[in-house]
Protein backbone atom coordinates (compact mmCIF):
# COMPACT_ATOMS: atom_id res chain seq x y z
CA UNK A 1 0.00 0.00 0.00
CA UNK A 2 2.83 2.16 0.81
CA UNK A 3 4.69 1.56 -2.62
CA UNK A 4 1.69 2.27 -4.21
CA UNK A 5 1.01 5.14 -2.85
CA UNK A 6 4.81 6.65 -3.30
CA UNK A 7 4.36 5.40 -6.77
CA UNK A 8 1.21 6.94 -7.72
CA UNK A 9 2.68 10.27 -5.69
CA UNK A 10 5.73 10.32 -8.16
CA UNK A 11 3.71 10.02 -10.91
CA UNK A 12 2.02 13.08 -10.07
CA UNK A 13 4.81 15.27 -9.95
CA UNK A 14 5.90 13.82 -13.11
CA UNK A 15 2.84 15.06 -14.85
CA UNK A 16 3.57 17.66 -16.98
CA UNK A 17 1.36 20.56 -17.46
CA UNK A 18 0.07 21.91 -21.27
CA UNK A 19 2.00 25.38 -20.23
CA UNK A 20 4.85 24.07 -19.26
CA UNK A 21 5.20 21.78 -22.82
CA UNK A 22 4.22 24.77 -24.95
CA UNK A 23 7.10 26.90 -22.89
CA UNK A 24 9.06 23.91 -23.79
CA UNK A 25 8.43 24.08 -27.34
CA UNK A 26 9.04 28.30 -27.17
CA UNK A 27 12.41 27.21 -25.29
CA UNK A 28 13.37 24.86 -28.06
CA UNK A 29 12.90 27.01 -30.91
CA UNK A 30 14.73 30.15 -29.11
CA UNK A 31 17.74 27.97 -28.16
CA UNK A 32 18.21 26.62 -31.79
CA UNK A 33 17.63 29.62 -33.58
CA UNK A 34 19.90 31.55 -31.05
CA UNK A 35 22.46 28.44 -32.04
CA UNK A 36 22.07 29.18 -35.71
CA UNK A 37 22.29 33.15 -35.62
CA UNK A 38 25.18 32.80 -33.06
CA UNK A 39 26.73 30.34 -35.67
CA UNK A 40 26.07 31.79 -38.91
CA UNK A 41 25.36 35.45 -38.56
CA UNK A 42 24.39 37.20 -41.80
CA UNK A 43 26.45 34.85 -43.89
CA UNK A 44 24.35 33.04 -45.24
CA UNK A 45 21.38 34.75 -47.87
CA UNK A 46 18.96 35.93 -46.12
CA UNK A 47 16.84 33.47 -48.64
CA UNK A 48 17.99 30.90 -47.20
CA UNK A 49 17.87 32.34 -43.47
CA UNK A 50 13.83 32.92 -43.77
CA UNK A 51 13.07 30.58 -46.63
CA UNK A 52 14.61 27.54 -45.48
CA UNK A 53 16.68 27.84 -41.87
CA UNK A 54 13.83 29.49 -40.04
CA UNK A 55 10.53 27.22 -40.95
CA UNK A 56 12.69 24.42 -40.31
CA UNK A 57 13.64 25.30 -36.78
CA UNK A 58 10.24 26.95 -35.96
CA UNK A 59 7.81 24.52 -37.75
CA UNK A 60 8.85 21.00 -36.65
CA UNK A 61 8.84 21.64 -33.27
CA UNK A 62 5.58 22.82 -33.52
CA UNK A 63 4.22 20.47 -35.74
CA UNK A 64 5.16 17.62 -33.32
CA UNK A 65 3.48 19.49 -30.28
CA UNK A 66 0.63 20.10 -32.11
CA UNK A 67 -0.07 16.50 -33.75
CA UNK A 68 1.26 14.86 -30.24
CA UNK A 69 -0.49 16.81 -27.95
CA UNK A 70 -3.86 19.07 -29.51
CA UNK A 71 -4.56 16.29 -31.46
CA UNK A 72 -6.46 18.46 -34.02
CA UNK A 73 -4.83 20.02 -37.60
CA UNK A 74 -1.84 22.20 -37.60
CA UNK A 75 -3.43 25.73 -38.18
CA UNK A 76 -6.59 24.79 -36.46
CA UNK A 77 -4.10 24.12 -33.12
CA UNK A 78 -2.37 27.37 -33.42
CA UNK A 79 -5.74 30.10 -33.44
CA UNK A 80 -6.36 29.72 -37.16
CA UNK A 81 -9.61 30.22 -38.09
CA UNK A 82 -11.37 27.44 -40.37
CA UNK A 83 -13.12 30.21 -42.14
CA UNK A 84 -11.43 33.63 -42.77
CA UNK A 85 -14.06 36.36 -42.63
CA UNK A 86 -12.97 39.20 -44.99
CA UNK A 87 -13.78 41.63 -41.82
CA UNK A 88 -10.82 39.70 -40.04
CA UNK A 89 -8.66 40.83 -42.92
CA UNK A 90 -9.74 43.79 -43.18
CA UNK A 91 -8.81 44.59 -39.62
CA UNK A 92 -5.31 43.27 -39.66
CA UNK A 93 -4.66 45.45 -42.52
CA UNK A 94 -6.08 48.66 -41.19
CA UNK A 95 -4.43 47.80 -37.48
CA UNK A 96 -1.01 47.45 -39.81
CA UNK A 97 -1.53 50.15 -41.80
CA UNK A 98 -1.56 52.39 -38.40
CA UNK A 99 2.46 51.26 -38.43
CA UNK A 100 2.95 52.56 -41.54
CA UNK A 101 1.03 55.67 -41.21
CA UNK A 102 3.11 56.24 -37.71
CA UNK A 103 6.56 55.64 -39.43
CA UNK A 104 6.13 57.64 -42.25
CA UNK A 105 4.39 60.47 -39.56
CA UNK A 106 7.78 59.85 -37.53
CA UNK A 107 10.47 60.05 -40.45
CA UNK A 108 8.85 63.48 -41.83
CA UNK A 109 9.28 64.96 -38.41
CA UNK A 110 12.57 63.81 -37.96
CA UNK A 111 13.33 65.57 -41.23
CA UNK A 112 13.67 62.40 -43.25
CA UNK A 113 13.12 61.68 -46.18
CA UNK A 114 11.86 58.44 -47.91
CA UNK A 115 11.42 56.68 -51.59
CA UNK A 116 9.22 53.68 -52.37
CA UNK A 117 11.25 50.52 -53.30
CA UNK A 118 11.88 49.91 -56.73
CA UNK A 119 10.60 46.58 -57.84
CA UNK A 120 13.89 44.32 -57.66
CA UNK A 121 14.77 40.62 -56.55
CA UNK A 122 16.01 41.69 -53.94
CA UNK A 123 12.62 44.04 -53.33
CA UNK A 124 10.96 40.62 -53.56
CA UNK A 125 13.24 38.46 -51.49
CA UNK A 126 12.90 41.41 -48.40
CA UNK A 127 8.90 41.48 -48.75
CA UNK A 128 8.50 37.67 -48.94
CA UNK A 129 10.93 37.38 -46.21
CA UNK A 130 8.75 39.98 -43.77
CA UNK A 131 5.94 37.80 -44.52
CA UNK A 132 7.45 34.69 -43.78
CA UNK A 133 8.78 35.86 -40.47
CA UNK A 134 5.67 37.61 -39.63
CA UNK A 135 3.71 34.44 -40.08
CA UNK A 136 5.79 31.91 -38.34
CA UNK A 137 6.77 34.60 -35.49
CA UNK A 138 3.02 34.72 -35.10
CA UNK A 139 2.83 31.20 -35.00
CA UNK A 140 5.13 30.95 -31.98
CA UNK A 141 4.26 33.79 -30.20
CA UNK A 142 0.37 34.35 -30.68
CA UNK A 143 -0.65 31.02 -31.78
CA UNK A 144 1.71 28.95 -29.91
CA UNK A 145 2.04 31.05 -26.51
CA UNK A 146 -0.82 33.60 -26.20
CA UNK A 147 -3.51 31.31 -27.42
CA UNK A 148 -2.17 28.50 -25.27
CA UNK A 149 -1.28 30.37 -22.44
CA UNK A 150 -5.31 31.95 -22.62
CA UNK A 151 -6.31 28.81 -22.57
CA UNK A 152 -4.76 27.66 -19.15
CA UNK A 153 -4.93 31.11 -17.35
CA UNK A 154 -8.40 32.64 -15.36
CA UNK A 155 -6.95 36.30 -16.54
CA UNK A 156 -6.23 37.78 -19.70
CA UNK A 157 -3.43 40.37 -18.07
CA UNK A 158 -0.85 37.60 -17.50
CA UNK A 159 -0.92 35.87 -20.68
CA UNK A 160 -0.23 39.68 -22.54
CA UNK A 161 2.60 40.58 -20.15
CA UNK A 162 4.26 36.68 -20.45
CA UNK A 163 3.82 36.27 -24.30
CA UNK A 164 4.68 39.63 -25.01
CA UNK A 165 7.96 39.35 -22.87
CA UNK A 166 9.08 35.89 -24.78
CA UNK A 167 7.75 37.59 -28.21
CA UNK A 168 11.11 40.25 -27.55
CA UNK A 169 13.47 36.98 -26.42
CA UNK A 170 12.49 35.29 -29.34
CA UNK A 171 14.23 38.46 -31.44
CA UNK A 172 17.50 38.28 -29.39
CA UNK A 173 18.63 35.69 -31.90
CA UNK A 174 18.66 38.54 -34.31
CA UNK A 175 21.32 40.83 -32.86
CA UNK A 176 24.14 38.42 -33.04
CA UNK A 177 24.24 39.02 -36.73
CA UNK A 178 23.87 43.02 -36.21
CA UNK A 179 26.64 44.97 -36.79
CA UNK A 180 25.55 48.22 -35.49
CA UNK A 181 23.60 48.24 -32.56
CA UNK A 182 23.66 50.47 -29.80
CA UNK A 183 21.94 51.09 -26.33
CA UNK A 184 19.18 53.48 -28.07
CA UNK A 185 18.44 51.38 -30.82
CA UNK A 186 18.58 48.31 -28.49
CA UNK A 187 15.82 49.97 -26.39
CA UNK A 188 13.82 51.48 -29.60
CA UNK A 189 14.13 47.56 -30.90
CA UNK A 190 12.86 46.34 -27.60
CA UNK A 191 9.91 48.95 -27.18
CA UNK A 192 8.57 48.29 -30.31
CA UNK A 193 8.25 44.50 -29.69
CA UNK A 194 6.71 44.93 -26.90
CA UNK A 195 4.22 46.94 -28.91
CA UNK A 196 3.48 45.06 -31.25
CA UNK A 197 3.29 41.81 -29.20
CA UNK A 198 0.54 43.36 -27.37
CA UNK A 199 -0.94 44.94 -29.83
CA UNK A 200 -1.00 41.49 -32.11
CA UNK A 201 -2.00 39.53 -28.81
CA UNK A 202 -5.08 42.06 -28.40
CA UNK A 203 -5.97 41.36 -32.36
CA UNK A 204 -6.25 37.96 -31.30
CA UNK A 205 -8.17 38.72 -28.17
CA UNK A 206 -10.85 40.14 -30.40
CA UNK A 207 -10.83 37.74 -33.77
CA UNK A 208 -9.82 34.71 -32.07
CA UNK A 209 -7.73 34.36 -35.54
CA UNK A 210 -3.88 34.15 -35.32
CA UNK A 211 -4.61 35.31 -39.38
CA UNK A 212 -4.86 38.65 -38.04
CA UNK A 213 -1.89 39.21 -35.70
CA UNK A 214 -0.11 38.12 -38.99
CA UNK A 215 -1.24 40.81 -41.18
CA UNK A 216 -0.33 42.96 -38.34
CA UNK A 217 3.12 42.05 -37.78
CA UNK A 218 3.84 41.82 -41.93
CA UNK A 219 2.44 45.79 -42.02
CA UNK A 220 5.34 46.41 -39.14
CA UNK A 221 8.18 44.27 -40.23
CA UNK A 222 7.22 46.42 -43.50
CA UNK A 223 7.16 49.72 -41.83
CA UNK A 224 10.45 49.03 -40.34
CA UNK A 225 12.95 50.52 -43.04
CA UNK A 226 10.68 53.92 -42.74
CA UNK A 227 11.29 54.25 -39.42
CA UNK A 228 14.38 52.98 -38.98
C-alpha cells in the first residue's frame, strides 16, 4: 500500500502541465535559432535564413506538439480560423496600416526623407521574407504562446505581459548578426516588440484568428525601413 502510494505520488509530480510543454516548445525554438544566428550570422542569404533555416527550426517543433499533444490540424491548433471572414482581414490590414502611417508620420518629423522601393529581386526576397517571419513569429508567439497560455490562465493580463515578454526573447537571436547596434536602438528595438506583441496579442483577443496578428506584424516588419 505504501509503494503504491509513493508510486502513484511520483507520478504526479511527473505530470507535466500543457504550459509548461508549450514553454518547452518556445524554449526549443529560441535555443536553436539563437544556435544558428550565433553560428552563422548574416552569412548566409537571407533566402535561405527565412526561406529555409527558419521554418525548419520553428515549424517542426511545432508540428510535433501540435499532432502529439492538440490532437487536431496544424493551423486549427495554433488560433487559425477554419473560415477567414474578410472583416478579419480587413482589420489586420487597417491595425497594420496604423504602423505605416506612424513611421512615415515619424520620419517626416525627424526631417527624413523616404522613396518607395523599386521593384527588384532583392525588393521581392525582403517582402516575402517579412511575410514569412511575420507568419511563423506569429505562430510561436500568438498562436503557440498567447492562445495557449489563454487557454490555461483565469486572466487575460498575465498571458499579454508573459507572451509579449518571450515575443522580444524570441528576437534576441537577431542581434548576433547586427553589426551596429547600440543602447538606443537596443531599447527602440525592444519597445517596439513589446508593442506590437501586445498589440497582435489584443488582435487575437478580439478575432480569435492568429490570421490577423499576422497581417499585423507583416504591415510592421514592413514599416520598419521607414522608421528605422
Amino acid at each position: 500500500m505504501l509503494q503504491e502510494n509513493i508510486l502513484q505520488l511520483g507520478m504526479a509530480k511527473s505530470e507535466v502541465t500543457s504550459t509548461q510543454r508549450l514553454l518547452n516548445i518556445w524554449a526549443i525554438v529560441l535555443i536553436i535559432w539563437s544556435f544558428y544566428r550565433a553560428t552563422f550570422q548574416t552569412s548566409l542569404p537571407i533566402w535561405f535564413d527565412e526561406f529555409i533555416a527558419k521554418p525548419f527550426v520553428f515549424l517542426v517543433p511545432l508540428y510535433w506538439y501540435i499532432v502529439k499533444f492538440k490532437k487536431t490540424s496544424f493551423f486549427e491548433g495554433l488560433g487559425f480560423a477554419k473560415n477567414h471572414k474578410s472583416k478579419d482581414i480587413l482589420f489586420g490590414l487597417g491595425i497594420g496600416a496604423l504602423f505605416l502611417v506612424m513611421a512615415v508620420i515619424i520620419r517626416i518629423l525627424r526631417g527624413g526623407s523616404f522613396a518607395f522601393p523599386t521593384v527588384s529581386i532583392n525588393t521581392l526576397i525582403w517582402f516575402g521574407a517579412s511575410i514569412s517571419a511575420a507568419m511563423l513569429e506569429q505562430m510561436v508567439s500568438t498562436g503557440l504562446v498567447f492562445n495557449g497560455l489563454l487557454k490555461e490562465s483565469k486572466s487575460i493580463i498575465q498571458p499579454l505581459i508573459i507572451s509579449a515578454i518571450l515575443f522580444s526573447f524570441l528576437h534576441v537571436p537577431a542581434l548576433f548578426g547586427a553589426s551596429r547596434i547600440n543602447g538606443e536602438i537596443l531599447m527602440q528595438t525592444m519597445m517596439l516588440n513589446l508593442i506590437l506583441s501586445l498589440t497582435t496579442s489584443t488582435a487575437f483577443l478580439l478575432k480569435k484568428n492568429t490570421t490577423v496578428s499576422v497581417l499585423i506584424h507583416a504591415l510592421y516588419l514592413l514599416s520598419l525601413p521607414i522608421l528605422l
